[in-house]
C-alpha atoms as a PDB file:
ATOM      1  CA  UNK A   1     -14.281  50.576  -6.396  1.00  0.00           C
ATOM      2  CA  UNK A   2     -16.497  47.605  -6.891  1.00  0.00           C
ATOM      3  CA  UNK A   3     -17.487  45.825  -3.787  1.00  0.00           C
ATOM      4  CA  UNK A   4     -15.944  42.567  -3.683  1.00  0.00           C
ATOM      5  CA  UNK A   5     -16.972  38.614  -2.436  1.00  0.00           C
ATOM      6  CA  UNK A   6     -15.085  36.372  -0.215  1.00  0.00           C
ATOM      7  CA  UNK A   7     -14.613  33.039  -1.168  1.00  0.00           C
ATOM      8  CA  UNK A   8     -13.183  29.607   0.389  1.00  0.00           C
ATOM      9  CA  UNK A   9     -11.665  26.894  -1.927  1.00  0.00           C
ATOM     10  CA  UNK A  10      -9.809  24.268  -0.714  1.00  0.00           C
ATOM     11  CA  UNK A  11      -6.870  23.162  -3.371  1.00  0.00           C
ATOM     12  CA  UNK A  12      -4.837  20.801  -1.643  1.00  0.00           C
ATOM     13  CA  UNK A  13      -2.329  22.328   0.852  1.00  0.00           C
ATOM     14  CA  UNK A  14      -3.119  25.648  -0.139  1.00  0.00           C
ATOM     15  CA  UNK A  15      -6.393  27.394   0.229  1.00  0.00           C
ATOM     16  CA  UNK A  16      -7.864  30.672  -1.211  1.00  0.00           C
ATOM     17  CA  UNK A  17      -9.590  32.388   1.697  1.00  0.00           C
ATOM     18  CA  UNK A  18     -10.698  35.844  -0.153  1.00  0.00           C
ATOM     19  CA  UNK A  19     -10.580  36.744  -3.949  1.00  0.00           C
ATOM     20  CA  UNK A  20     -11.399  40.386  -4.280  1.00  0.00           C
ATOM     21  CA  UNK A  21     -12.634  41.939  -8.049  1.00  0.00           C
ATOM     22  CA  UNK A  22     -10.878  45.532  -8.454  1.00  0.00           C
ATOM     23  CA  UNK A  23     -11.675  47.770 -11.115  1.00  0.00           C
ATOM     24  CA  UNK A  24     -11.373  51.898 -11.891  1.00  0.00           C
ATOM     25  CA  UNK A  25     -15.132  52.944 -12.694  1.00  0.00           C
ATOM     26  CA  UNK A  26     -15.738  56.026 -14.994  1.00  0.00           C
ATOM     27  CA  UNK A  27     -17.495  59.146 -13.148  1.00  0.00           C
ATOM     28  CA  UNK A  28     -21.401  57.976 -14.418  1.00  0.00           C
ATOM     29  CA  UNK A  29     -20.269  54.736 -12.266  1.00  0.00           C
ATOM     30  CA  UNK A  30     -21.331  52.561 -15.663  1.00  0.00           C
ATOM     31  CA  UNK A  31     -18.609  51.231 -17.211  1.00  0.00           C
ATOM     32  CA  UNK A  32     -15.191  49.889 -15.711  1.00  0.00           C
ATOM     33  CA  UNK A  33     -11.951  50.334 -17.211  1.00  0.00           C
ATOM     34  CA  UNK A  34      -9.826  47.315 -15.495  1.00  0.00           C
ATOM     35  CA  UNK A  35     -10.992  44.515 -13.427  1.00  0.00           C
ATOM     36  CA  UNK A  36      -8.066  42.638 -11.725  1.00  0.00           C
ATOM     37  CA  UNK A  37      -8.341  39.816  -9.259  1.00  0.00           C
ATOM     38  CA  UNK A  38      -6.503  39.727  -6.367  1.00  0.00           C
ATOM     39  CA  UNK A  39      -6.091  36.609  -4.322  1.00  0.00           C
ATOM     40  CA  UNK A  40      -5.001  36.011  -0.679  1.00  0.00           C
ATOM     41  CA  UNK A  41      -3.032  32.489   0.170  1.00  0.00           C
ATOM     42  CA  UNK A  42      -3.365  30.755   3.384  1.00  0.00           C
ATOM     43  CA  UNK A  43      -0.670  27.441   3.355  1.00  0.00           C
ATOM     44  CA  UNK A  44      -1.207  25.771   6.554  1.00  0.00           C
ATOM     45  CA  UNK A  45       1.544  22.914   6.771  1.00  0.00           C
ATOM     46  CA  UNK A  46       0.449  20.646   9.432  1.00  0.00           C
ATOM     47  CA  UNK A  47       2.950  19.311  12.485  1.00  0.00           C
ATOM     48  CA  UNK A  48       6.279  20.922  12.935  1.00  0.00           C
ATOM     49  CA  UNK A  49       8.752  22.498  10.372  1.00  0.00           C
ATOM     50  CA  UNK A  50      11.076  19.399   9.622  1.00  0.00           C
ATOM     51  CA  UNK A  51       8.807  16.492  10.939  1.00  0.00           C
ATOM     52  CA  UNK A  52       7.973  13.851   9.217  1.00  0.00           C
ATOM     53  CA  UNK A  53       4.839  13.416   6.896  1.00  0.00           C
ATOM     54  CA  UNK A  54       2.502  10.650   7.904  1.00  0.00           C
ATOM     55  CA  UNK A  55       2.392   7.770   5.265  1.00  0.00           C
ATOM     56  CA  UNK A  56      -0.112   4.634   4.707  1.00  0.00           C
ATOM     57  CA  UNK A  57       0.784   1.166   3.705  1.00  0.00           C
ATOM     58  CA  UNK A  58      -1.454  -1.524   2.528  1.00  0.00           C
ATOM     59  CA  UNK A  59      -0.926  -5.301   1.722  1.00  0.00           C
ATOM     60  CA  UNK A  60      -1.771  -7.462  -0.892  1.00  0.00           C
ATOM     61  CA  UNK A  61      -1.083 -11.229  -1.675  1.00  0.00           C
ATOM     62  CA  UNK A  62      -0.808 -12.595  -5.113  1.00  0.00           C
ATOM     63  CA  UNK A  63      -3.631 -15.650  -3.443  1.00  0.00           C
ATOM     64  CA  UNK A  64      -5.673 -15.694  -0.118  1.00  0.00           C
ATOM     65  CA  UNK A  65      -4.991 -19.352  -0.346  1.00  0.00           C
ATOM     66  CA  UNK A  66      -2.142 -21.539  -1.256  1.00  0.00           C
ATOM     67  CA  UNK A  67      -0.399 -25.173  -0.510  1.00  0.00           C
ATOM     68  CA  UNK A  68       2.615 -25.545   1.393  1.00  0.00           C
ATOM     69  CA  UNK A  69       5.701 -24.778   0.205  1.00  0.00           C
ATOM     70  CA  UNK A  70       3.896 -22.839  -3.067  1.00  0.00           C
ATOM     71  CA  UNK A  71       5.428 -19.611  -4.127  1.00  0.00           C
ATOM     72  CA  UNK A  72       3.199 -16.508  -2.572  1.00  0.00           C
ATOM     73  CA  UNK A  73       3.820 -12.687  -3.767  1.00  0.00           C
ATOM     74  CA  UNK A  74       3.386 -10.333  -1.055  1.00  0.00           C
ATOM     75  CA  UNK A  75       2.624  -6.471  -2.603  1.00  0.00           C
ATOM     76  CA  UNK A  76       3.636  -3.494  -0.300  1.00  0.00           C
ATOM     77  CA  UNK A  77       1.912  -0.091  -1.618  1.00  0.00           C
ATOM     78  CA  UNK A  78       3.111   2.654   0.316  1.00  0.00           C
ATOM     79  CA  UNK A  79       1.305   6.504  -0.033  1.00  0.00           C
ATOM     80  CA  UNK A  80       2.966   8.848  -1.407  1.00  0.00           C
ATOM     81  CA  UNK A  81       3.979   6.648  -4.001  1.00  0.00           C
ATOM     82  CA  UNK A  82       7.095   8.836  -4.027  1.00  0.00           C
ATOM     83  CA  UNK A  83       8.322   7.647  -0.313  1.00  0.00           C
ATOM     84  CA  UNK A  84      11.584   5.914  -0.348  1.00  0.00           C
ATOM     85  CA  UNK A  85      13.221   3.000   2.228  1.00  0.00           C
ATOM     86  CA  UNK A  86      12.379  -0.104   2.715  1.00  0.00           C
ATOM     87  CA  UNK A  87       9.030  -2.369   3.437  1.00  0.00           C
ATOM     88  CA  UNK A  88       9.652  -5.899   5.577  1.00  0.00           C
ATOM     89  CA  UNK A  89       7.509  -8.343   5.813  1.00  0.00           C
ATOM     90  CA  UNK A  90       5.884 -10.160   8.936  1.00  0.00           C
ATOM     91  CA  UNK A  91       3.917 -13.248   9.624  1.00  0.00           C
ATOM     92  CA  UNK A  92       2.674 -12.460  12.864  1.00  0.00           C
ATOM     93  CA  UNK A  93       6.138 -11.528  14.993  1.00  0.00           C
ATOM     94  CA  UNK A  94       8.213 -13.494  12.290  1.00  0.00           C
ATOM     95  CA  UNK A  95      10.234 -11.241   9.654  1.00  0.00           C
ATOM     96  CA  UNK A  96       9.839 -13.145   6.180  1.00  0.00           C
ATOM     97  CA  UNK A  97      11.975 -10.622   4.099  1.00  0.00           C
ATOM     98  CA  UNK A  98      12.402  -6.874   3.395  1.00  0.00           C
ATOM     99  CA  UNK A  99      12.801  -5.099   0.182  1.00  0.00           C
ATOM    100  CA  UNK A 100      13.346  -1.747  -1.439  1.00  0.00           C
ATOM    101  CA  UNK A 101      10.431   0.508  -2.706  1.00  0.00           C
ATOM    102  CA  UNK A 102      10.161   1.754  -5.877  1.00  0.00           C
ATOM    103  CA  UNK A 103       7.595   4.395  -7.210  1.00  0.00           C
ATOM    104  CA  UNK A 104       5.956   3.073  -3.827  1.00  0.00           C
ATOM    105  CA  UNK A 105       5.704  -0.500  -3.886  1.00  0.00           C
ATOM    106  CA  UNK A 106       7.565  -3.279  -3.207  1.00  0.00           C
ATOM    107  CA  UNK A 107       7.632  -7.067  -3.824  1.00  0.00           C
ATOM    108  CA  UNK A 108       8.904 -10.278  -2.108  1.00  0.00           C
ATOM    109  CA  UNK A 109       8.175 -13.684  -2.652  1.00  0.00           C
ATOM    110  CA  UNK A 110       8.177 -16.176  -0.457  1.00  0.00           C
ATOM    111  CA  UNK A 111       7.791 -20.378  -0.417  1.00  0.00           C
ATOM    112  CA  UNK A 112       8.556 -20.321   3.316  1.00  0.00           C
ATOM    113  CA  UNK A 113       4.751 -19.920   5.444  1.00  0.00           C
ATOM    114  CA  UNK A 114       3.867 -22.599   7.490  1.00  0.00           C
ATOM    115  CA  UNK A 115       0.456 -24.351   7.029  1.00  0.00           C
ATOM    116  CA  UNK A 116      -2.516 -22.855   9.333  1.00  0.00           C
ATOM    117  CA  UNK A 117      -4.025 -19.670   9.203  1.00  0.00           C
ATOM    118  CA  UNK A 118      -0.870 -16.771   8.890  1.00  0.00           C
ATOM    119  CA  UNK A 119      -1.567 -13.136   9.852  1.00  0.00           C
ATOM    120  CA  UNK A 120       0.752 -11.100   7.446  1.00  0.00           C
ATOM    121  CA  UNK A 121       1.682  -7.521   7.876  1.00  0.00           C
ATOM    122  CA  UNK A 122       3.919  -4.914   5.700  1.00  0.00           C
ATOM    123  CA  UNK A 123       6.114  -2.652   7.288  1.00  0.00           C
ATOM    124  CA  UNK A 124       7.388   0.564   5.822  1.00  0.00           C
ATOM    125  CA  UNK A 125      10.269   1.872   7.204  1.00  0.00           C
ATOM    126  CA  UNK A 126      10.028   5.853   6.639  1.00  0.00           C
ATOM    127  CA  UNK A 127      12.590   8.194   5.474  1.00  0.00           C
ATOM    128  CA  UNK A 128      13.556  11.551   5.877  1.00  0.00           C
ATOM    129  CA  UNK A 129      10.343  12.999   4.620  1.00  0.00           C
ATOM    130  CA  UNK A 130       7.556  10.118   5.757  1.00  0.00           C
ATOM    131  CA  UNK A 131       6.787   8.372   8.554  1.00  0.00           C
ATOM    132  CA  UNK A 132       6.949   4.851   9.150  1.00  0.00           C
ATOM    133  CA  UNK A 133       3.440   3.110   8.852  1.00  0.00           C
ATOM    134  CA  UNK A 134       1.947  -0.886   9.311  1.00  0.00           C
ATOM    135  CA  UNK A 135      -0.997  -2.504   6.596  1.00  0.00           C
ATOM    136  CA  UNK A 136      -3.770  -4.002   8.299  1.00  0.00           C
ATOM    137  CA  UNK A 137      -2.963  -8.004   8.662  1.00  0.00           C
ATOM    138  CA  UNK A 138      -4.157  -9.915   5.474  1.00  0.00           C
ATOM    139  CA  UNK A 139      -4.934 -13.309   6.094  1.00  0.00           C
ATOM    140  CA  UNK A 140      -3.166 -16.349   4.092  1.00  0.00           C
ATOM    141  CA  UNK A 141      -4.622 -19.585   4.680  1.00  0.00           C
ATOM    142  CA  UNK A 142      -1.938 -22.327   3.576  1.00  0.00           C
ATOM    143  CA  UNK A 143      -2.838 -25.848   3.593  1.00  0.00           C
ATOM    144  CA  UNK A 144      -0.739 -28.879   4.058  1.00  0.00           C
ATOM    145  CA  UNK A 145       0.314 -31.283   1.697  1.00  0.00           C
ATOM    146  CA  UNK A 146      -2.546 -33.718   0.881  1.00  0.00           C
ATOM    147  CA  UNK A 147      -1.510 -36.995   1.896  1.00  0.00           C
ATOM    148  CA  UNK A 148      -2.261 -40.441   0.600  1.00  0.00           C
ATOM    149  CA  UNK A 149      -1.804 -42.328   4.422  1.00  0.00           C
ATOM    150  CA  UNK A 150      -0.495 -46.031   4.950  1.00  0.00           C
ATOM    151  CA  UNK A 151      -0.206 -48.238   1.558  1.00  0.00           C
ATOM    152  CA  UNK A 152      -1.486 -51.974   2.557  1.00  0.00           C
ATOM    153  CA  UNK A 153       0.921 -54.297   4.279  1.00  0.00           C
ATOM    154  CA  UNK A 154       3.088 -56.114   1.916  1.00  0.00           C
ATOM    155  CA  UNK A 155       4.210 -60.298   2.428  1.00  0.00           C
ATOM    156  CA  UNK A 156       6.966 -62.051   1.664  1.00  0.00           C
ATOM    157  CA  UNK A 157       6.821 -62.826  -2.116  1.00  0.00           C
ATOM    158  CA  UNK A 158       4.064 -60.635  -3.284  1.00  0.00           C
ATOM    159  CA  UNK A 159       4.159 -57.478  -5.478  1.00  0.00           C
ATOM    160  CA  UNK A 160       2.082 -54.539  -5.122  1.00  0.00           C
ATOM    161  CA  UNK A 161      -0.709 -54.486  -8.056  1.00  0.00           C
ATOM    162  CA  UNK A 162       0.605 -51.889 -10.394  1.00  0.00           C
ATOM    163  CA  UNK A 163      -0.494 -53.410 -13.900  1.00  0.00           C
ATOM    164  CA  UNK A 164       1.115 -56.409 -15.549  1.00  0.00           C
ATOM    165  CA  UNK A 165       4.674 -57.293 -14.423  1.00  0.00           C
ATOM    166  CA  UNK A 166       7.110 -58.758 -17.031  1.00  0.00           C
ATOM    167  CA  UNK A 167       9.668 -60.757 -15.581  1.00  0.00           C
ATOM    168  CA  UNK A 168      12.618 -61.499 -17.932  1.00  0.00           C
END
């Protein structure tokens, strides 16, 4: 027998701890008539038999800024990609909407965030396989309305100056 080498190669989940070479030498010990490798599998599955898988979510906003009352996307990407349920929305403690994933993400669009500085999070739900997990809070600064203040006092009998007025 040939003396063999011991190897460690992580690949994914599994990992091969020892890979032996085998082969049948001839008497003179110069020449081999078979070589076969032989492999030993470790799977180490982490937590308990049924538990569920951790998951990540992150957040992403079609804008970091925007006006009141404009239309703002909110992306929910949620790893694995093939996790199921649903991801809701906050600003800060306030639910803005929840939606369904699919292949991992989920959308919802919103006209609805107050002006100020808004903390946004996603929320994925978990299912029977994956865990529930929180983004990090994305900022959204949304500014009010410019305004155009007080127009100037108006008297009896006068018109505002708009251009030439045609009276008929």
């Amino acid at each position: 027998m040939v003396k063999g080498e011991n190897i460690h190669r992580p690949l994914n989940s599994v990992s091969i701890i020892s890979t032996k070479r085998t082969g049948v030498l001839d008497k003179d010990r110069k020449s081999c008539a078979l070589w076969a490798p032989v492999a030993l599998m470790l799977v180490v599955v982490s937590g308990a038999v049924g538990a569920p898988l951790p998951s990540t979510t992150s957040l992403e906003t079609s804008s970091s800024t925007s006006v009141l009352g404009q239309a703002v996307t909110l992306t929910a990407t949620v790893y694995p990609s093939i996790a199921t349920g649903r991801a809701t929305w906050y600003d800060g403690v306030t639910v803005l909407g929840a939606s369904a994933l699919t292949q991992g993400q989920a959308e919802y669009t919103t006209t609805l965030l107050e002006s100020g500085v808004r903390q946004l999070k996603a929320f994925y739900s978990g299912d029977s396989t994956y865990q529930g997990s929180t983004s990090k809070a994305v900022s959204q600064t949304v500014s009010a309305l410019p305004s155009k203040g007080f127009g100037p006092a108006l008297t009896a009998g006068t018109v505002p100056s708009a251009g030439p007025v045609a009276i008929r």
